[in-house]
C-alpha atoms as a PDB file:
ATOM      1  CA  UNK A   1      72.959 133.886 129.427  1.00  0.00           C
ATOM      2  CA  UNK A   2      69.787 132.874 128.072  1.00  0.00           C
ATOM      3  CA  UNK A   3      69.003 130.692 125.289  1.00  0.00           C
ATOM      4  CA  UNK A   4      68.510 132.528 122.519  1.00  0.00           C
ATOM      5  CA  UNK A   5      71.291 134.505 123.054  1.00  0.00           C
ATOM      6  CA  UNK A   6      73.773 131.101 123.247  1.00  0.00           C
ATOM      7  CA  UNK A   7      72.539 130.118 119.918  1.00  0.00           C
ATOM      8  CA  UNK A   8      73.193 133.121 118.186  1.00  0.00           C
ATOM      9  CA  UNK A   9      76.492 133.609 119.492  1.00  0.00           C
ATOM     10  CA  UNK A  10      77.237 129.749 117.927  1.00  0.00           C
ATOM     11  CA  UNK A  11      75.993 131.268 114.279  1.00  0.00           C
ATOM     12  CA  UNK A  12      78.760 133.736 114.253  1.00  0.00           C
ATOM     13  CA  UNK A  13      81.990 130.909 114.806  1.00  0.00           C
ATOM     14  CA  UNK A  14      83.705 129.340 112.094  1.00  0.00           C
ATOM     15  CA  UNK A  15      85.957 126.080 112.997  1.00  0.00           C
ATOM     16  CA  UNK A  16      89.047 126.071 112.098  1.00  0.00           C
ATOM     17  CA  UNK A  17      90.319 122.386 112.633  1.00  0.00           C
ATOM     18  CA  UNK A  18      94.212 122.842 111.818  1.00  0.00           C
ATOM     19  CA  UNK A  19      94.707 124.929 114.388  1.00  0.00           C
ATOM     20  CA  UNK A  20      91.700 123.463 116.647  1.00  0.00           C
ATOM     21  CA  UNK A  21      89.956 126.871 117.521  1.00  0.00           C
ATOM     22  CA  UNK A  22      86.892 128.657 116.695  1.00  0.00           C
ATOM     23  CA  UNK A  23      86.791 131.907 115.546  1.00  0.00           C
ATOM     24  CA  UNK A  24      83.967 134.421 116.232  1.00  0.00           C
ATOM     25  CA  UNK A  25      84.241 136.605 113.252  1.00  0.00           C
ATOM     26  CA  UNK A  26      81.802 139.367 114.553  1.00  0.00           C
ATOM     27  CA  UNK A  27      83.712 140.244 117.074  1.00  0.00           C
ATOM     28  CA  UNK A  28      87.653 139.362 115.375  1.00  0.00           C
ATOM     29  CA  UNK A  29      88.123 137.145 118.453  1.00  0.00           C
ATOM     30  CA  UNK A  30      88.703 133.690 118.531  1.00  0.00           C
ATOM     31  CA  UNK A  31      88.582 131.028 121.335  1.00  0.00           C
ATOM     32  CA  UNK A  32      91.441 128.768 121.454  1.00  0.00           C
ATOM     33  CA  UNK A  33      88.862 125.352 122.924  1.00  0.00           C
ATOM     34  CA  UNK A  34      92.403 123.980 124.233  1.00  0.00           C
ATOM     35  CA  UNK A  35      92.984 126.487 126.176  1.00  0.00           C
ATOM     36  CA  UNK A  36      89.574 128.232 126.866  1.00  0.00           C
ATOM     37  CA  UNK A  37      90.214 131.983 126.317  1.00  0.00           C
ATOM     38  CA  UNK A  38      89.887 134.540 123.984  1.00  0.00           C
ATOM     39  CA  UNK A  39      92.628 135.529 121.767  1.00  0.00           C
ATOM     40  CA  UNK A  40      92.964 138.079 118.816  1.00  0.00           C
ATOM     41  CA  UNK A  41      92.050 136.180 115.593  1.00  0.00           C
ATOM     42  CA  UNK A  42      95.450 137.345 113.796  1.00  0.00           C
ATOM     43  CA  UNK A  43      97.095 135.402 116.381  1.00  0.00           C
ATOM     44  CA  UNK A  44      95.807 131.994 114.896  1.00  0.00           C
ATOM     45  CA  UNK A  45      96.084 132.725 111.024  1.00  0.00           C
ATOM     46  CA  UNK A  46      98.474 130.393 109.425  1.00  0.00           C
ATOM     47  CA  UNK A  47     101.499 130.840 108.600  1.00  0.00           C
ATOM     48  CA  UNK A  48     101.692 132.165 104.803  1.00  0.00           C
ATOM     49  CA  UNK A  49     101.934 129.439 101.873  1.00  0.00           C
ATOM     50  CA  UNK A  50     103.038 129.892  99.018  1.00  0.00           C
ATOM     51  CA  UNK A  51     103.810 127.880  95.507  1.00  0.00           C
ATOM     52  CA  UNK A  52     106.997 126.926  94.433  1.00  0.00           C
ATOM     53  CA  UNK A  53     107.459 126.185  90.266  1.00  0.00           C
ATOM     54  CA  UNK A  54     110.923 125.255  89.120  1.00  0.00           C
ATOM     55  CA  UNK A  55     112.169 126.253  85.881  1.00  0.00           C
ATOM     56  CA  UNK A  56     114.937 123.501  86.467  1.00  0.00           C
ATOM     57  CA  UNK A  57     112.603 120.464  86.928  1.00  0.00           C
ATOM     58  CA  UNK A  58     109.750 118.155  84.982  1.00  0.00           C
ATOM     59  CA  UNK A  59     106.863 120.320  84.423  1.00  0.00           C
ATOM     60  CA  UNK A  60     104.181 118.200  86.655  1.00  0.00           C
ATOM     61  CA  UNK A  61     101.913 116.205  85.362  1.00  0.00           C
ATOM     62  CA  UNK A  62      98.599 117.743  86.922  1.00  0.00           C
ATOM     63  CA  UNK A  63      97.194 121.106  87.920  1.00  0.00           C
ATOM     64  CA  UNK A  64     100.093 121.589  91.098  1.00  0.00           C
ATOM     65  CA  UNK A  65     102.938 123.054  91.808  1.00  0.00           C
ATOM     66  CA  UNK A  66     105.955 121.184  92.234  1.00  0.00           C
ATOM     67  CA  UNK A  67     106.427 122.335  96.275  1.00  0.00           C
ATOM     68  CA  UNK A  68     104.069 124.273  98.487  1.00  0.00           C
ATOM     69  CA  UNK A  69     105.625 126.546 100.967  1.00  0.00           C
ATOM     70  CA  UNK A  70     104.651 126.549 104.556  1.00  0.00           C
ATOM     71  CA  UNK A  71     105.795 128.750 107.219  1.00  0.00           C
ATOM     72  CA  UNK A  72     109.989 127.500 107.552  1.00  0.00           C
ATOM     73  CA  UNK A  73     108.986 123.926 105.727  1.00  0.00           C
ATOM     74  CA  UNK A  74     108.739 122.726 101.877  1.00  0.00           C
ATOM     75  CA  UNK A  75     106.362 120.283 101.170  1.00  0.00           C
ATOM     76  CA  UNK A  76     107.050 118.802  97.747  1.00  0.00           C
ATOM     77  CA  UNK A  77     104.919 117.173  95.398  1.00  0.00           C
ATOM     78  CA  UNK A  78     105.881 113.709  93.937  1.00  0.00           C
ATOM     79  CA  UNK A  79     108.473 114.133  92.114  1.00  0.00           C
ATOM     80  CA  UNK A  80     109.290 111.582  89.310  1.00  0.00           C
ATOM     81  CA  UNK A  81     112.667 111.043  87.081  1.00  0.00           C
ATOM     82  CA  UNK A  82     111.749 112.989  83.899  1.00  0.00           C
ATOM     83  CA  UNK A  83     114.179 115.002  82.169  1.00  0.00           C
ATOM     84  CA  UNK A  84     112.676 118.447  82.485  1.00  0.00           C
ATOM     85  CA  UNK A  85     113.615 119.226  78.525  1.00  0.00           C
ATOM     86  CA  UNK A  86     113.424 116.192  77.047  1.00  0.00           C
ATOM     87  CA  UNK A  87     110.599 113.931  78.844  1.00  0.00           C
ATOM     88  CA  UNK A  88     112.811 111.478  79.067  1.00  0.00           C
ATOM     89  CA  UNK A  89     112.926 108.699  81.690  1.00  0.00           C
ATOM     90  CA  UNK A  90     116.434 107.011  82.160  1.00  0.00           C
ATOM     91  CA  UNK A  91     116.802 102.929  81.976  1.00  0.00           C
ATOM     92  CA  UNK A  92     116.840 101.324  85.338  1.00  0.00           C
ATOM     93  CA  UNK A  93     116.312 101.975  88.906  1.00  0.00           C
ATOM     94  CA  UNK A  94     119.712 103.282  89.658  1.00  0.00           C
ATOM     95  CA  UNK A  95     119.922 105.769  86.755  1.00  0.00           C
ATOM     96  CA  UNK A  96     116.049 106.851  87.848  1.00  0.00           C
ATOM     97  CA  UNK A  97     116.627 107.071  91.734  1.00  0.00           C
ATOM     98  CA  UNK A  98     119.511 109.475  90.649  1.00  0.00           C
ATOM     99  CA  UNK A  99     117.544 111.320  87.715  1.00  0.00           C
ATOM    100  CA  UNK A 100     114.465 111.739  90.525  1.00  0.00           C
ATOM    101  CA  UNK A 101     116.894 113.126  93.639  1.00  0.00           C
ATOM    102  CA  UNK A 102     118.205 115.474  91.068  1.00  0.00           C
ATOM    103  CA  UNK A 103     115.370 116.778  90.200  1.00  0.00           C
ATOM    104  CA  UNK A 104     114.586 117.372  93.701  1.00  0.00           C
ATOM    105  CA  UNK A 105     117.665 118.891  94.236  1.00  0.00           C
ATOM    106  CA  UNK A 106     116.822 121.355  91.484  1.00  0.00           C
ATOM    107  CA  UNK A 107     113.152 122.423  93.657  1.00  0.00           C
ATOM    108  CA  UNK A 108     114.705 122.924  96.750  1.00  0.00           C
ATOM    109  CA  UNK A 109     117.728 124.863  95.698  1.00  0.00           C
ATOM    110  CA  UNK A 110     115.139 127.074  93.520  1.00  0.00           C
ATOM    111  CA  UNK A 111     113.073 127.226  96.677  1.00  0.00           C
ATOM    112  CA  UNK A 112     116.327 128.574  98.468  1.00  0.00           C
ATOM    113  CA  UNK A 113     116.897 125.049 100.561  1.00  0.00           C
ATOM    114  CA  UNK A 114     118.853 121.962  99.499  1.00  0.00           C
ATOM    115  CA  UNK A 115     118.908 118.233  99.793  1.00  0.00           C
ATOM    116  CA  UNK A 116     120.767 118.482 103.083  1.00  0.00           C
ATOM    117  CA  UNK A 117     117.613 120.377 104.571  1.00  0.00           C
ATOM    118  CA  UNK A 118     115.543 116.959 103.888  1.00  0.00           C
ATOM    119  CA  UNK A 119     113.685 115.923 106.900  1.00  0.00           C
ATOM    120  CA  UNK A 120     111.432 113.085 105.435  1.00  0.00           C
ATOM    121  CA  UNK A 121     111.268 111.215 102.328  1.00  0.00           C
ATOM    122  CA  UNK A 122     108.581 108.753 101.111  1.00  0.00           C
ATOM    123  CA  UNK A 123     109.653 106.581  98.287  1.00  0.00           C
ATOM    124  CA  UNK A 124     107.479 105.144  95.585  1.00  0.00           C
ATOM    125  CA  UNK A 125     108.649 101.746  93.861  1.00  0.00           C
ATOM    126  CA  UNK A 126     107.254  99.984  91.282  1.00  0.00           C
ATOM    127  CA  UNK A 127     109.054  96.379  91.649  1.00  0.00           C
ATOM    128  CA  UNK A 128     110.136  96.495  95.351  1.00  0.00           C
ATOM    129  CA  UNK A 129     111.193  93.331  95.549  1.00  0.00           C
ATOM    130  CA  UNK A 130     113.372  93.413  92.499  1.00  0.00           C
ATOM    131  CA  UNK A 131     114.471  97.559  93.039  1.00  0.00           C
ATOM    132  CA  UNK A 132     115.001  98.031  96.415  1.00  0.00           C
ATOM    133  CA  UNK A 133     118.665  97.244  97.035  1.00  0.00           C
ATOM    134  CA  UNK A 134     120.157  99.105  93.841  1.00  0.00           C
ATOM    135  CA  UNK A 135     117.413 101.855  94.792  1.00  0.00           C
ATOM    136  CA  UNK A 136     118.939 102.267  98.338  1.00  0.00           C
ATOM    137  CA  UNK A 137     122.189 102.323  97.585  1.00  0.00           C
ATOM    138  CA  UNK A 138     122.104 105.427  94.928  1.00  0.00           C
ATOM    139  CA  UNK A 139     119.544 106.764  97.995  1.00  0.00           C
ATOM    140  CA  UNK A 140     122.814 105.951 100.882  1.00  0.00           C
ATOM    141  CA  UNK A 141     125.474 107.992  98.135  1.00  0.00           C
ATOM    142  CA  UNK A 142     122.640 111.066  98.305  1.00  0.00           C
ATOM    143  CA  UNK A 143     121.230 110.993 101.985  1.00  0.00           C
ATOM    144  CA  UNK A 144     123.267 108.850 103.823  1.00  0.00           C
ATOM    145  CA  UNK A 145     124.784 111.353 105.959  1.00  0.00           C
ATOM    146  CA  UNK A 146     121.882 113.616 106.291  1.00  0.00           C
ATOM    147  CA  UNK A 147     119.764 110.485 107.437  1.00  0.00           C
ATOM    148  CA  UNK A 148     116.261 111.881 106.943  1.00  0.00           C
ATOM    149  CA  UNK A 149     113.611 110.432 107.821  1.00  0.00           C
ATOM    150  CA  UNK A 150     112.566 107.505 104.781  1.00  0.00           C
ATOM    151  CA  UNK A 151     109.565 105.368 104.282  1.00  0.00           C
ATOM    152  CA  UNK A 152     109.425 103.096 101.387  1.00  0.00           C
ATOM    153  CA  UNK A 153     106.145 101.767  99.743  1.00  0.00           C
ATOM    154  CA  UNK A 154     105.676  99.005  97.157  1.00  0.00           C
ATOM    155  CA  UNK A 155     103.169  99.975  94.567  1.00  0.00           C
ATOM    156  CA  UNK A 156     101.615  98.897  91.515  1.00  0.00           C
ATOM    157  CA  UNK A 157     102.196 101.822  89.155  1.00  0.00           C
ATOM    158  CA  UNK A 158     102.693 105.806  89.088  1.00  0.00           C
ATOM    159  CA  UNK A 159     100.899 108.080  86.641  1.00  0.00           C
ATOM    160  CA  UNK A 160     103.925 108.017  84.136  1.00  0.00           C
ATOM    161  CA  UNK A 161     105.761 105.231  83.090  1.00  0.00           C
ATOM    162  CA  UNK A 162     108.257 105.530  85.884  1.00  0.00           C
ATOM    163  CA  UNK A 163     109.536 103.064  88.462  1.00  0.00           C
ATOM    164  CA  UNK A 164     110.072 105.414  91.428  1.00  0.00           C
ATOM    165  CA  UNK A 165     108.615 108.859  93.198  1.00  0.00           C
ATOM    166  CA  UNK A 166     110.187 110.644  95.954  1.00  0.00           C
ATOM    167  CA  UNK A 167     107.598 112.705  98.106  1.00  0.00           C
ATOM    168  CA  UNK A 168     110.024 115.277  99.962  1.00  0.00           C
ATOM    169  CA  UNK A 169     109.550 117.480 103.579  1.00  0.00           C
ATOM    170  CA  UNK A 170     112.524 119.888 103.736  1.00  0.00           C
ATOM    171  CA  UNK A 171     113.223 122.698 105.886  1.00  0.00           C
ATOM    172  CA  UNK A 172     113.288 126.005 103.798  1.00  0.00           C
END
């Protein structure tokens, strides 16, 4: 192969770094660079996503849905303790931790799933150090025998007046 011809053939490839191949699209091949070969293009497309808006939960605060769809997982957006009709945001940690796995609930069971499809939870909190152990205990009566996985972060504030945010992965 000469040299001109190598650098034209590099013009026609497009990266595609989720899936770690390039794809030639003259030629609707693609070359997996793991594995070195050629494979059909349609064999790399993602899996289809899709947007998930429940009529059950807090309309969100920005331009998102409240889950995204990817092939067999949810991936929800940060979901806060709002009352979807009313705006309203229950008194105390307890009474929010509840009002926010509710509302979760609600997503997943519109997106066909449920709480005990969780796989991994990351938890937003206001004032850690004073929320924590009333927050984990209303978390224990919800998830403590589906045990997903659970990271807990100590910030300084969310977007909304709120003292906690669940960030959800569930199985669909």
């Amino acid at each position: 192969m000469n040299r001109s011809s190598r650098s034209s053939g590099r013009a026609g490839k497009a990266r595609d770094s989720r899936a770690g191949k390039a794809r030639d699209s003259r030629a609707g091949k693609a070359r997996d660079n793991r594995a070195g070969k050629l494979v059909d293009a349609s064999a790399i497309e993602a899996p289809s996503e899709r947007s998930v808006v429940s009529s059950r939960a807090p309309r969100p605060v920005g331009p998102y849905p409240h889950a995204r769809r990817f092939g067999d997982l949810l991936f929800l957006s940060g979901i806060g303790p709002r009352h979807r009709e009313t705006d309203e945001i229950a008194e105390g940690i307890e009474a929010q931790t509840r009002a926010c796995i509710e509302n979760v609930r609600a997503i997943l069971e519109d997106a066909g799933s449920s709480l005990e499809k969780v796989i991994d939870v990351t938890v937003f909190l206001t004032d850690i150090d004073h929320d924590f152990a009333a927050f984990n205990r209303v978390y224990g009566d919800y998830f403590g025998a589906i045990a997903p996985a659970r990271t807990t972060v100590g910030i300084v504030a969310l977007p909304t007046p709120i003292s906690i945010e669940l960030k959800v992965i569930a199985a669909s």
